[in-house]
Protein backbone atom coordinates (compact mmCIF):
# COMPACT_ATOMS: atom_id res chain seq x y z
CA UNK A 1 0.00 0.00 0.00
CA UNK A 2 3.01 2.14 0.63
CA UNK A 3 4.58 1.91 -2.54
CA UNK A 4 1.26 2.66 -4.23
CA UNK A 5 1.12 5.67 -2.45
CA UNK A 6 4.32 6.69 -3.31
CA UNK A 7 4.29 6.09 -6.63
CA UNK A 8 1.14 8.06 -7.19
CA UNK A 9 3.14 10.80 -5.02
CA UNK A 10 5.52 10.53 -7.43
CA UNK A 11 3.28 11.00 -10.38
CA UNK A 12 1.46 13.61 -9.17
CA UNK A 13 4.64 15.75 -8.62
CA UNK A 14 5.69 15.44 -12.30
CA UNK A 15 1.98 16.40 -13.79
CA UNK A 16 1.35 19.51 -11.37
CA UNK A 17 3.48 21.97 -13.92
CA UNK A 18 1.45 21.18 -16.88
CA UNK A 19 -1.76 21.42 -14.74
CA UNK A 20 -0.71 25.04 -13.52
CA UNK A 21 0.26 26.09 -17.29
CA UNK A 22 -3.26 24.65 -18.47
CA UNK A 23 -5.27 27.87 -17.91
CA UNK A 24 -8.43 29.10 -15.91
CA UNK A 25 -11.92 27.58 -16.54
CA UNK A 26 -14.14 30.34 -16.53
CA UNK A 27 -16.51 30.94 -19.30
CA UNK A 28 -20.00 30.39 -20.46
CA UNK A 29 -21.09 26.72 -18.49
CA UNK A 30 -21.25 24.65 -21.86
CA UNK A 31 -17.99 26.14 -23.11
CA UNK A 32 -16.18 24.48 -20.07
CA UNK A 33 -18.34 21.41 -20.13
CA UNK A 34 -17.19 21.17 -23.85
CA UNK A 35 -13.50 21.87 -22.94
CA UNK A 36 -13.94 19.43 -20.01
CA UNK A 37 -15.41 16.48 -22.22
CA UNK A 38 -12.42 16.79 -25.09
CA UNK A 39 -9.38 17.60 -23.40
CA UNK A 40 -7.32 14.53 -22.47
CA UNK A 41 -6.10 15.82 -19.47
CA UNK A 42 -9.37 16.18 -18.27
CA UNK A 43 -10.84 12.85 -19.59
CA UNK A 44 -7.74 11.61 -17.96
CA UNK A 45 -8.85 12.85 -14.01
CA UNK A 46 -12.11 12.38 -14.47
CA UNK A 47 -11.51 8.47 -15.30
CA UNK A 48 -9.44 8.27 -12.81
CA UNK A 49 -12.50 9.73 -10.28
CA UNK A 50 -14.49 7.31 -11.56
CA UNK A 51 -13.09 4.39 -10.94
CA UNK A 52 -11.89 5.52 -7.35
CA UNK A 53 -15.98 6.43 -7.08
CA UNK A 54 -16.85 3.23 -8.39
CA UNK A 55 -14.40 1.29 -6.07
CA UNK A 56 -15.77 3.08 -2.97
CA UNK A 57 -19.39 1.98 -3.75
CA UNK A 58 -18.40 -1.21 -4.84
CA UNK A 59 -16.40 -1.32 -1.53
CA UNK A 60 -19.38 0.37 0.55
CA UNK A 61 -22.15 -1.68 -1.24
CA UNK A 62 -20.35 -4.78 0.14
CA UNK A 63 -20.66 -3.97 3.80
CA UNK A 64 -24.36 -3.08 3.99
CA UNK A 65 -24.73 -6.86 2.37
């Protein structure tokens, strides 16, 4: 679990300069919903919510059982 952590430690470091040089968000809501929906970087996080989200329920779902 340890190395896990450290390894996404590790990853996180080396993607937070191109995340700072990415820009603001503001704009009309379906222009950012657009730009949220095509950029990979974006597609990329939000994947990786979704299967933390999914494993949480999954996880959570099991206990009420």
């Amino acid at each position: 679990m340890t190395k896990v952590i450290s390894i996404s430690t590790v990853l996180l470091g080396l993607s937070a300069s191109n995340a700072f040089a990415h820009g603001d968000h503001s704009g009309a809501v379906l222009q950012v919903l657009a730009h949220m929906l095509t950029e990979p970087d974006h597609l990329a996080m939000l994947s990786v919510g979704g299967v933390i989200a999914g494993i949480a329920i999954y996880r959570f779902s099991r206990r009420l059982v």
